[in-house]
N, C-alpha and C. Protein backbone atom coordinates (compact mmCIF):
# COMPACT_ATOMS: atom_id res chain seq x y z
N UNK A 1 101.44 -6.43 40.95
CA UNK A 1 101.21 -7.75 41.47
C UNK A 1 100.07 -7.70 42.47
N UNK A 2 98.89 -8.48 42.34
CA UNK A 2 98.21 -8.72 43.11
C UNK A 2 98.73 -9.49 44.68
N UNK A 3 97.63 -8.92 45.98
CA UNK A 3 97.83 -9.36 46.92
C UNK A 3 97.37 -11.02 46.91
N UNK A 4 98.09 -12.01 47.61
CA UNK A 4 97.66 -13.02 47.81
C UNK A 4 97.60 -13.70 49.48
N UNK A 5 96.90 -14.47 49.58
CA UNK A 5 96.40 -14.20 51.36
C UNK A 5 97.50 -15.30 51.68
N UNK A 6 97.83 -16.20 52.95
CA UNK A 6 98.62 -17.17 53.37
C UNK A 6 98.23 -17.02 54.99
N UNK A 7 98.31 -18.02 55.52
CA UNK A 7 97.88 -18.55 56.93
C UNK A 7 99.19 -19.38 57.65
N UNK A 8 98.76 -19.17 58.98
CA UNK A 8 99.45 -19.67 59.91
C UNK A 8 99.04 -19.66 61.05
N UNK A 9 100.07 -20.60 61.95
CA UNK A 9 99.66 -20.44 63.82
C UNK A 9 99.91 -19.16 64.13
N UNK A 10 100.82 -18.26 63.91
CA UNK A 10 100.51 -17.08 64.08
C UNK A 10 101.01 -15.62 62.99
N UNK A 11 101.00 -14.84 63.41
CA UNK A 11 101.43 -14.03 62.39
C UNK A 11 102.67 -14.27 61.26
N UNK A 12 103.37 -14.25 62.33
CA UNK A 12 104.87 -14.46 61.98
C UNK A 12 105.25 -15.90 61.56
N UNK A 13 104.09 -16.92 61.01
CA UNK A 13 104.70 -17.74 60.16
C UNK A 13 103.47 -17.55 58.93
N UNK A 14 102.56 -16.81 58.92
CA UNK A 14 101.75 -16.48 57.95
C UNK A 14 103.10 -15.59 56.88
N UNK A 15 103.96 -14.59 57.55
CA UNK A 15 104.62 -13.96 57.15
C UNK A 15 105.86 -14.73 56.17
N UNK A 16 106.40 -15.98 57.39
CA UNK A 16 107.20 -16.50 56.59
C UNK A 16 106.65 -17.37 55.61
N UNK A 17 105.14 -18.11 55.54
CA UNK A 17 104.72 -18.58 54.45
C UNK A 17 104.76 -17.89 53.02
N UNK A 18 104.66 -16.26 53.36
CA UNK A 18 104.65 -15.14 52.13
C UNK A 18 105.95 -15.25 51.70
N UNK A 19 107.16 -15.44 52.53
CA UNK A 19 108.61 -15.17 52.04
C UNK A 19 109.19 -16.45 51.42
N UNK A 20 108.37 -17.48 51.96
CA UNK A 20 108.75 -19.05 50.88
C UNK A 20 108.55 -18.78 50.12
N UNK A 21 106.96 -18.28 49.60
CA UNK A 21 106.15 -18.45 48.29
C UNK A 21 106.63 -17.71 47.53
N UNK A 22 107.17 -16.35 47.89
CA UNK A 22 107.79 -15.50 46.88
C UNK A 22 109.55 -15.62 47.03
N UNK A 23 109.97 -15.70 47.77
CA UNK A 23 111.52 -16.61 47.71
C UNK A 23 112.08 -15.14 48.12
N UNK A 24 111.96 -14.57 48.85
CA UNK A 24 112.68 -13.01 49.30
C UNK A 24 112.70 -12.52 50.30
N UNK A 25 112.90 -11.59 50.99
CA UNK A 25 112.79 -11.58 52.11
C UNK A 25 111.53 -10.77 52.39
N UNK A 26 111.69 -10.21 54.11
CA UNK A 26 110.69 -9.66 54.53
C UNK A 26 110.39 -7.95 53.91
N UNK A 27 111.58 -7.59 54.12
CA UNK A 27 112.22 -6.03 53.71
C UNK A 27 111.42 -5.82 51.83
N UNK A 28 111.11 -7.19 51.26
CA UNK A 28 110.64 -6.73 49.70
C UNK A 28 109.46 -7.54 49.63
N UNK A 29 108.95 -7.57 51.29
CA UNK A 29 107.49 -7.83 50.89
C UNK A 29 106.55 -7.22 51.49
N UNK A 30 105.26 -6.28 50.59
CA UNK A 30 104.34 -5.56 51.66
C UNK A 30 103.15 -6.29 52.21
N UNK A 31 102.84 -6.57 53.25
CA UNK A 31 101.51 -6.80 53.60
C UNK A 31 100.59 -6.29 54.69
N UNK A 32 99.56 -7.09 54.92
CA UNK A 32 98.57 -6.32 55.89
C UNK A 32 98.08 -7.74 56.49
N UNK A 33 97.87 -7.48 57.73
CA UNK A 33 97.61 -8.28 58.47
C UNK A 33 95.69 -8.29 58.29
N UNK A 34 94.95 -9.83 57.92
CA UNK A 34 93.38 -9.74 57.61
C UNK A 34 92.92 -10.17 59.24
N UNK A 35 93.71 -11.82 60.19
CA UNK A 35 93.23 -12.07 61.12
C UNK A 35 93.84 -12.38 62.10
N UNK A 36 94.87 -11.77 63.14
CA UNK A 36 95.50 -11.78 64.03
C UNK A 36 95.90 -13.45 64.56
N UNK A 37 94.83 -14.40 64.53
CA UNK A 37 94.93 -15.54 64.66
C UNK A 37 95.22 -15.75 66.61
N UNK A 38 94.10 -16.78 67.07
CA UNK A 38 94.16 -17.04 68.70
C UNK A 38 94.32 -18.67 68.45
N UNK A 39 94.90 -18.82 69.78
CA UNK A 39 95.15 -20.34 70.17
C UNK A 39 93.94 -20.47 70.95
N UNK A 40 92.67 -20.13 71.09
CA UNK A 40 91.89 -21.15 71.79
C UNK A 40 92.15 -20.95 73.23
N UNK A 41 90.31 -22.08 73.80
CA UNK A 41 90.96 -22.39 74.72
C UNK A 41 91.23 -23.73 74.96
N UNK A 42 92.34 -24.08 75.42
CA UNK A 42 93.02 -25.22 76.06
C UNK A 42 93.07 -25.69 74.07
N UNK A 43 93.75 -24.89 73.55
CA UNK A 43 94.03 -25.36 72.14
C UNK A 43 93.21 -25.56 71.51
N UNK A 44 92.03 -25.48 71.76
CA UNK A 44 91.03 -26.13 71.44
C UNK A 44 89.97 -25.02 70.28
N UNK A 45 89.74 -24.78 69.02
CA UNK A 45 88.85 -23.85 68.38
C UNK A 45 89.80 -22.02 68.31
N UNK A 46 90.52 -23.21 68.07
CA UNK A 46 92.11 -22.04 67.36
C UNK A 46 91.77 -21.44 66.54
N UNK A 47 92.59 -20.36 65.65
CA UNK A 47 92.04 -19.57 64.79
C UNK A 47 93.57 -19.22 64.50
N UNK A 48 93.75 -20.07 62.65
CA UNK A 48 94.84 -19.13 62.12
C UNK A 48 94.92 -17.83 61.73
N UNK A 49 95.87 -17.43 62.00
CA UNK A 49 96.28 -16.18 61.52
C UNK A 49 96.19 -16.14 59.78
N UNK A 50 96.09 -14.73 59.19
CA UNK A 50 95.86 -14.61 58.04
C UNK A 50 96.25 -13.19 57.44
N UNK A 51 97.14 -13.65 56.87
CA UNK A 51 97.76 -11.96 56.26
C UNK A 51 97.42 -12.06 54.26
N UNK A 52 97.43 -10.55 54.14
CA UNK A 52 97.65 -10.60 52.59
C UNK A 52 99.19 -9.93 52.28
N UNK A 53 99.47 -10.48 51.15
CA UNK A 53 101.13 -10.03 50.89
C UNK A 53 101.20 -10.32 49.41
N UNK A 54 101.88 -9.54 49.43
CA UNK A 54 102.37 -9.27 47.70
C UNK A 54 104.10 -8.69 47.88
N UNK A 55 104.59 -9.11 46.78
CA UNK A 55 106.18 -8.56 46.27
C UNK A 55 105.76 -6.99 45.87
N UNK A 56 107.12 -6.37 46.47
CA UNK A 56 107.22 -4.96 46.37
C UNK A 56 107.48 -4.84 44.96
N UNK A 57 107.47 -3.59 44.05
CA UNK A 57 107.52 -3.42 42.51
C UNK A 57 108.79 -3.14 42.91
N UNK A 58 110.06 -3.36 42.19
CA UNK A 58 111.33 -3.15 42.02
C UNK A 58 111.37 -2.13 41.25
N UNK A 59 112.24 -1.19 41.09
CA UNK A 59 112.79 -0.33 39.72
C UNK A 59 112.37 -0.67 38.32
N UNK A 60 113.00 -1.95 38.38
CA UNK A 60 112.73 -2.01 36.81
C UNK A 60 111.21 -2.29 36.83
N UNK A 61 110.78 -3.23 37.77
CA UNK A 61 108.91 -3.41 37.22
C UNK A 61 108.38 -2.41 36.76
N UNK A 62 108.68 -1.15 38.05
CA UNK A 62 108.16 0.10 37.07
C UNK A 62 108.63 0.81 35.89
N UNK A 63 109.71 0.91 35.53
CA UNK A 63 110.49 1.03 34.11
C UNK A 63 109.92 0.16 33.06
N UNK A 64 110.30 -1.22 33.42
CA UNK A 64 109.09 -2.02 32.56
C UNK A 64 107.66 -1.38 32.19
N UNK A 65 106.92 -1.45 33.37
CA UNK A 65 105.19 -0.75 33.10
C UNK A 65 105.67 0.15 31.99
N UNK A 66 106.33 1.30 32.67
CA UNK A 66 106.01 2.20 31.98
C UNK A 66 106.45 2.43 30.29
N UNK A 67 107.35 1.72 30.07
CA UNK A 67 108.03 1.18 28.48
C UNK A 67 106.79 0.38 27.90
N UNK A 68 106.06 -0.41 28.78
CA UNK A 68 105.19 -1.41 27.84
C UNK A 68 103.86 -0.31 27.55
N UNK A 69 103.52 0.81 28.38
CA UNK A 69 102.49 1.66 28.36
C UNK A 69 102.63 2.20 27.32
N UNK A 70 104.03 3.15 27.35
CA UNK A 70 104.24 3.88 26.39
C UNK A 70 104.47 2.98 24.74
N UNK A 71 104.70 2.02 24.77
CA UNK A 71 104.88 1.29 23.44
C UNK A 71 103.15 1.18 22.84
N UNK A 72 102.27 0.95 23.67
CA UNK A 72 101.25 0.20 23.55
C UNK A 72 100.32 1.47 23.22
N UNK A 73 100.37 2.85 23.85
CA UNK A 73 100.03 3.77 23.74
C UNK A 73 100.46 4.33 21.82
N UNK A 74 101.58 3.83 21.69
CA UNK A 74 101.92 4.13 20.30
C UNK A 74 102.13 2.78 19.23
N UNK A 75 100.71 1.93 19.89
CA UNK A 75 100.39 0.87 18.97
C UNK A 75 101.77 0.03 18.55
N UNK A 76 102.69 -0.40 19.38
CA UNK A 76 103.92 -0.69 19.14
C UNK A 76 103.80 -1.62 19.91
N UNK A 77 103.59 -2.83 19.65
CA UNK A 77 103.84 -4.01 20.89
C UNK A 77 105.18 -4.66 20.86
N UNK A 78 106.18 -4.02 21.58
CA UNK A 78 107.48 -5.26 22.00
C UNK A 78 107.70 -5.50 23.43
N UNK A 79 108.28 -6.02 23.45
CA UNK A 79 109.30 -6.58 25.02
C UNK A 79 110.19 -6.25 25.41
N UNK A 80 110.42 -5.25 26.77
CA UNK A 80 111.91 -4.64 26.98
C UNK A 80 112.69 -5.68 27.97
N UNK A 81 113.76 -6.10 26.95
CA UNK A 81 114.68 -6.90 28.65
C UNK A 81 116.07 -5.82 28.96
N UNK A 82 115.39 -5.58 30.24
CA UNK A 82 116.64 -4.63 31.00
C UNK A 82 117.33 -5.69 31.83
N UNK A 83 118.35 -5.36 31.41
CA UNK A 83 119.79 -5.39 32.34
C UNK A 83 120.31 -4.57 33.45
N UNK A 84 120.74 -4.34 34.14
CA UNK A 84 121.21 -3.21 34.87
C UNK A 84 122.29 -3.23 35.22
N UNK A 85 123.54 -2.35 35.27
CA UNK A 85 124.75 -2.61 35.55
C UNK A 85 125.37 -1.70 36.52
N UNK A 86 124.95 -2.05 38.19
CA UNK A 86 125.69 -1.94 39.43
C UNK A 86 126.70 -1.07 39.05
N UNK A 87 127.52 -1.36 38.52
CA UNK A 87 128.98 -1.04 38.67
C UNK A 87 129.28 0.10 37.95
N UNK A 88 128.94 0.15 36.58
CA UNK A 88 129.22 1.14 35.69
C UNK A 88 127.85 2.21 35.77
N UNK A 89 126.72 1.89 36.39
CA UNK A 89 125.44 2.72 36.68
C UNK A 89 124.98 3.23 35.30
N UNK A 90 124.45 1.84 34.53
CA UNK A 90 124.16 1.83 33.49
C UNK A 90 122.61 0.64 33.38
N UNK A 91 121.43 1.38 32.93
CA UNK A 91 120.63 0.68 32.38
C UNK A 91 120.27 0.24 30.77
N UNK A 92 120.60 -1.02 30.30
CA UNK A 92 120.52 -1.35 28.89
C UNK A 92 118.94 -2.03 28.43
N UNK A 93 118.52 -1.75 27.52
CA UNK A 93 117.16 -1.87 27.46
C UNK A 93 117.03 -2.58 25.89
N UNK A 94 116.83 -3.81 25.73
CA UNK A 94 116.63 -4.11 24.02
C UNK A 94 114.95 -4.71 24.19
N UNK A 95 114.48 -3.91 23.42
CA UNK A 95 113.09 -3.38 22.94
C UNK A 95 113.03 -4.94 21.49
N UNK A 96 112.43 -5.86 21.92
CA UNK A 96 111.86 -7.06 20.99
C UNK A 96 110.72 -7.42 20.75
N UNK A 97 110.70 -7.45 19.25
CA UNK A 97 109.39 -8.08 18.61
C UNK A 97 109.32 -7.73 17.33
N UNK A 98 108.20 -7.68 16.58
CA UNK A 98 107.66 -7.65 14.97
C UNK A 98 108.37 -6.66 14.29
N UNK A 99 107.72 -5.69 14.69
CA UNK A 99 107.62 -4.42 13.93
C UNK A 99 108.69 -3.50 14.91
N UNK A 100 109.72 -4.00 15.37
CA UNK A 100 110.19 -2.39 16.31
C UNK A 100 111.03 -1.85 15.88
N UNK A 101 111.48 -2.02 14.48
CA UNK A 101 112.79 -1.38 13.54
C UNK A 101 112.01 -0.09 13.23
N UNK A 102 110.63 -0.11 13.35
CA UNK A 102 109.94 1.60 13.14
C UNK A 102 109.75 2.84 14.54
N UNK A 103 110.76 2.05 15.50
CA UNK A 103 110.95 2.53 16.72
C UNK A 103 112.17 3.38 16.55
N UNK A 104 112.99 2.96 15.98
CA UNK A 104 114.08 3.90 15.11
C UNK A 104 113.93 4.84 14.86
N UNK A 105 113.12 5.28 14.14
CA UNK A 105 113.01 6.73 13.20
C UNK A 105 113.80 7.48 12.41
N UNK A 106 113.95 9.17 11.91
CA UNK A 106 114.74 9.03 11.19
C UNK A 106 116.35 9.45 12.24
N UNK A 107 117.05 8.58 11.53
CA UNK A 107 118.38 8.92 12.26
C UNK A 107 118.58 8.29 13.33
N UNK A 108 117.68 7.34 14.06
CA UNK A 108 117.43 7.25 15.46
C UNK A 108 116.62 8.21 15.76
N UNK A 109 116.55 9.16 15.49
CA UNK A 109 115.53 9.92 16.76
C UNK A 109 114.04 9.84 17.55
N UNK A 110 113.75 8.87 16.85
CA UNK A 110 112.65 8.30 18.06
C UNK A 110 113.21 7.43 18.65
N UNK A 111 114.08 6.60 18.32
CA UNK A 111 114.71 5.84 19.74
C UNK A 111 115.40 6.91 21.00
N UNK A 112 115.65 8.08 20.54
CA UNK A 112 116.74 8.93 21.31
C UNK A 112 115.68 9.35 21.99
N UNK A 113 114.49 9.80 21.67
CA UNK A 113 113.33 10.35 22.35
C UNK A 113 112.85 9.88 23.52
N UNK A 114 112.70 8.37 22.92
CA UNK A 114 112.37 6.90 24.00
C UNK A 114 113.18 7.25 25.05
N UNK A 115 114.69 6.80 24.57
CA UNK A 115 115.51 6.98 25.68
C UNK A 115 115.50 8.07 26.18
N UNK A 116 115.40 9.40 26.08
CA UNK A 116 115.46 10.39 27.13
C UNK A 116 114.14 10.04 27.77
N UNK A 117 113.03 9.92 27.84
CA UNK A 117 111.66 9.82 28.66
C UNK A 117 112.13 9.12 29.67
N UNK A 118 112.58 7.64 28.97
CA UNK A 118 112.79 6.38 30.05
C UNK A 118 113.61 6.90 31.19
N UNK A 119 115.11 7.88 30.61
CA UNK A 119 115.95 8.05 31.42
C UNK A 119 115.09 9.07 32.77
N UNK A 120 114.33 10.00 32.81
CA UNK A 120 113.66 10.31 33.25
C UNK A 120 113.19 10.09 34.63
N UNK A 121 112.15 8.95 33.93
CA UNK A 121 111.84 8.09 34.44
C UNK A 121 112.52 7.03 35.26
N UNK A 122 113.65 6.62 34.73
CA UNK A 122 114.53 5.67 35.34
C UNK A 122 115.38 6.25 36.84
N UNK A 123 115.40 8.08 36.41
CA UNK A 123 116.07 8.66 37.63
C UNK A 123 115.38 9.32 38.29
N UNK A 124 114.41 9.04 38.14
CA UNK A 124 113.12 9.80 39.54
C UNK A 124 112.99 9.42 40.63
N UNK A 125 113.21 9.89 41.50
CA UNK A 125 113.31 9.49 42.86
C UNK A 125 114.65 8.80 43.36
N UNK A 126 115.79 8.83 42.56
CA UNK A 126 116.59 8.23 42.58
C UNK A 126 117.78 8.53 43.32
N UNK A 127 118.61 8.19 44.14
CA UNK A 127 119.93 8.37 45.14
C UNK A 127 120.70 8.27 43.81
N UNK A 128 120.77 7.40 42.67
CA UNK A 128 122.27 7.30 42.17
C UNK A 128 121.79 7.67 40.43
N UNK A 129 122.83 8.50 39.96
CA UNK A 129 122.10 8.59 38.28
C UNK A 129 122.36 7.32 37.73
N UNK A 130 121.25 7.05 37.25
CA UNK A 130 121.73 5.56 36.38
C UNK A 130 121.59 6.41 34.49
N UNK A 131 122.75 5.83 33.67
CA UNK A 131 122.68 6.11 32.47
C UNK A 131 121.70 5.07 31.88
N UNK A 132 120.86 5.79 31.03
CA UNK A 132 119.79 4.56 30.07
C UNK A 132 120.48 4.28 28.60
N UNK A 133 120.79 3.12 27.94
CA UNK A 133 120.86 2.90 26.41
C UNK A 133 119.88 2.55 26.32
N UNK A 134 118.98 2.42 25.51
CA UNK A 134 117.94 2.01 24.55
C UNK A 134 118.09 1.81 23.03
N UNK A 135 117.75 0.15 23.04
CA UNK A 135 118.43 -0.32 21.68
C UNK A 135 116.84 -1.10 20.97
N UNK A 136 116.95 -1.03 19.73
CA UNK A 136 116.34 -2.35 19.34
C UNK A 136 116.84 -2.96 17.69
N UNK A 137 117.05 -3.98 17.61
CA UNK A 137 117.45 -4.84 16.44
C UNK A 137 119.10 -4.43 15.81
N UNK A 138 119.77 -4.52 16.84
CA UNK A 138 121.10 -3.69 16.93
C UNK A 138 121.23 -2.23 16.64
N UNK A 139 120.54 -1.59 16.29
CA UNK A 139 120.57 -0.13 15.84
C UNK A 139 121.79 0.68 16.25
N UNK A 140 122.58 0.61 17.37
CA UNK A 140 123.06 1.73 17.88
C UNK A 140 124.35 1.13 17.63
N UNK A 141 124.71 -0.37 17.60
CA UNK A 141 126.01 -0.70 17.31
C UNK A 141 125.91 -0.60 15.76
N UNK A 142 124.88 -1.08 14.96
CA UNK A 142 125.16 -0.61 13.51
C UNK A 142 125.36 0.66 12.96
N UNK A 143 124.62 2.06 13.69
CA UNK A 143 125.33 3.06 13.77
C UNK A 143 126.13 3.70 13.49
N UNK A 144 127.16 2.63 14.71
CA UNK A 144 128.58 3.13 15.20
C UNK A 144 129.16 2.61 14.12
N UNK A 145 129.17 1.34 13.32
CA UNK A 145 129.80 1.08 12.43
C UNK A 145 130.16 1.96 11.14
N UNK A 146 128.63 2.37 11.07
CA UNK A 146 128.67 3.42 9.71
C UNK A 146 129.05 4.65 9.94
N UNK A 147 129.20 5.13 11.54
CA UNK A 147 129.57 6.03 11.79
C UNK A 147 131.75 6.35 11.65
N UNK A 148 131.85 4.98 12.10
CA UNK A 148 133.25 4.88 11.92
C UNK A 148 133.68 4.25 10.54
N UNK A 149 133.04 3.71 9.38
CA UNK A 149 133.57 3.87 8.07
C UNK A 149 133.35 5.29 7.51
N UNK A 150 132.77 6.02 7.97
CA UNK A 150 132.50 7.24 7.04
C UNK A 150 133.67 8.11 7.54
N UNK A 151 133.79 7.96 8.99
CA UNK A 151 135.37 8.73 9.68
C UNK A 151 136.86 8.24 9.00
N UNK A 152 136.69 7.16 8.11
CA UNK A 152 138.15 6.28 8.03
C UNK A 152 137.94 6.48 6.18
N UNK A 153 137.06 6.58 5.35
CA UNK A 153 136.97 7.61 4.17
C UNK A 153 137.04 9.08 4.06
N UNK A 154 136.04 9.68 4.68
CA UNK A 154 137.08 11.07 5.00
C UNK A 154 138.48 11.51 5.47
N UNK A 155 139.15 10.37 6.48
CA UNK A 155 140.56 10.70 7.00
C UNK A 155 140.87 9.64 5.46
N UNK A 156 140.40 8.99 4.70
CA UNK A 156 141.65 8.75 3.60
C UNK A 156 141.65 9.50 2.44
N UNK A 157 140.15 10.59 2.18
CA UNK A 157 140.21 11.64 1.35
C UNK A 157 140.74 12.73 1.12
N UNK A 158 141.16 13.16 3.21
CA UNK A 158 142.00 13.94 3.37
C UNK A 158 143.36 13.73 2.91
N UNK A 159 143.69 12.64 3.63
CA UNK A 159 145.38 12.64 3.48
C UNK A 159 145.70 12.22 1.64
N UNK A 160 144.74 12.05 0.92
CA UNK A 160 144.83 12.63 -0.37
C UNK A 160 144.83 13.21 -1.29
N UNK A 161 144.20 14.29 -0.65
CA UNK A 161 143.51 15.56 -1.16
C UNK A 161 144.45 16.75 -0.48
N UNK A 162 144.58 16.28 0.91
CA UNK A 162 145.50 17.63 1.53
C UNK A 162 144.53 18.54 1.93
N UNK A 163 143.48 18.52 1.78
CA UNK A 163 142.47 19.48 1.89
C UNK A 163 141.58 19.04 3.32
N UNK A 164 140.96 20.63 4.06
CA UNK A 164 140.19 20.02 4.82
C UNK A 164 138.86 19.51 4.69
N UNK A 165 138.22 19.00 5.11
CA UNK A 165 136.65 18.37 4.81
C UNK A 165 136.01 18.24 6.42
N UNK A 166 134.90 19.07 5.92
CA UNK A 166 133.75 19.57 7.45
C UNK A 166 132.64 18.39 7.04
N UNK A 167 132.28 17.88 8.39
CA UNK A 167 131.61 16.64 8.74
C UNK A 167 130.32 17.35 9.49
């Protein structure tokens, strides 16, 4: 995010003009002070104050960047919307657009790839492990589906056969 400038009678409402405009507080906004701003004399040939300020990059902005880099780097243009989940310390990521069913690969394993980088990435510098899923066009719940009919034909081949069967 680019810096954008904002004015006031003095610093400290140049500051709070930055925290209207971006709706957050002070603590997630960086700036630099451009002109200290004087009252004149006798009020008279005042001089507002003038800061530049921009919103701090959050976690995900940079998770974002770096998903849209790496997509774009491999001629893959989609859209990641992350979720994040506090509680269970889980990041969910569904990867949208044209072509991203070739993000798959075989078996999944270029999605699994994705997701280990991101996860990486997602826990660098990090106080708490966050787990990454990385999905796109349901892949990982369709999966599981085919993963659990093929478990519920083998357990009915067994118990007909009597025999064991390696998976």
């Amino acid at each position: 995010m680019e810096f954008k400038e904002f004015t006031g009678k003095t610093v400290d409402d140049a500051i709070t003009e930055a925290q209207v405009f971006f709706g957050t507080t002070i603590d997630q906004i960086e700036y630099e002070v451009v002109e200290g701003g004087s009252s004149g004399i006798l009020g008279l040939f005042s001089k507002e104050a003038v800061i530049r300020a921009k919103c701090k990059d959050t976690a995900e902005d940079k998770l974002k960047a770096f998903i849209v880099e790496v997509l774009d780097k491999m001629d893959m243009p989609a859209e990641p919307e992350i979720t994040v989940d506090e509680e269970e310390k889980v990041i969910n990521i569904n990867l949208t657009g044209e072509d991203t069913g070739d993000l798959i690969g075989k078996r999944g394993s270029t999605l699994d790839a994705l997701q280990y980088l991101i996860s990486i990435v997602a826990n660098k510098n990090s106080e708490d492990y966050y787990r990454v899923k990385l999905d796109t066009k349901d892949f990982r719940e369709r999966r599981q589906k085919t993963l659990e009919n093929l478990a519920k034909n083998v357990a009915s081949k067994v118990k007909k056969t009597h025999r064991k069967v390696v998976l």
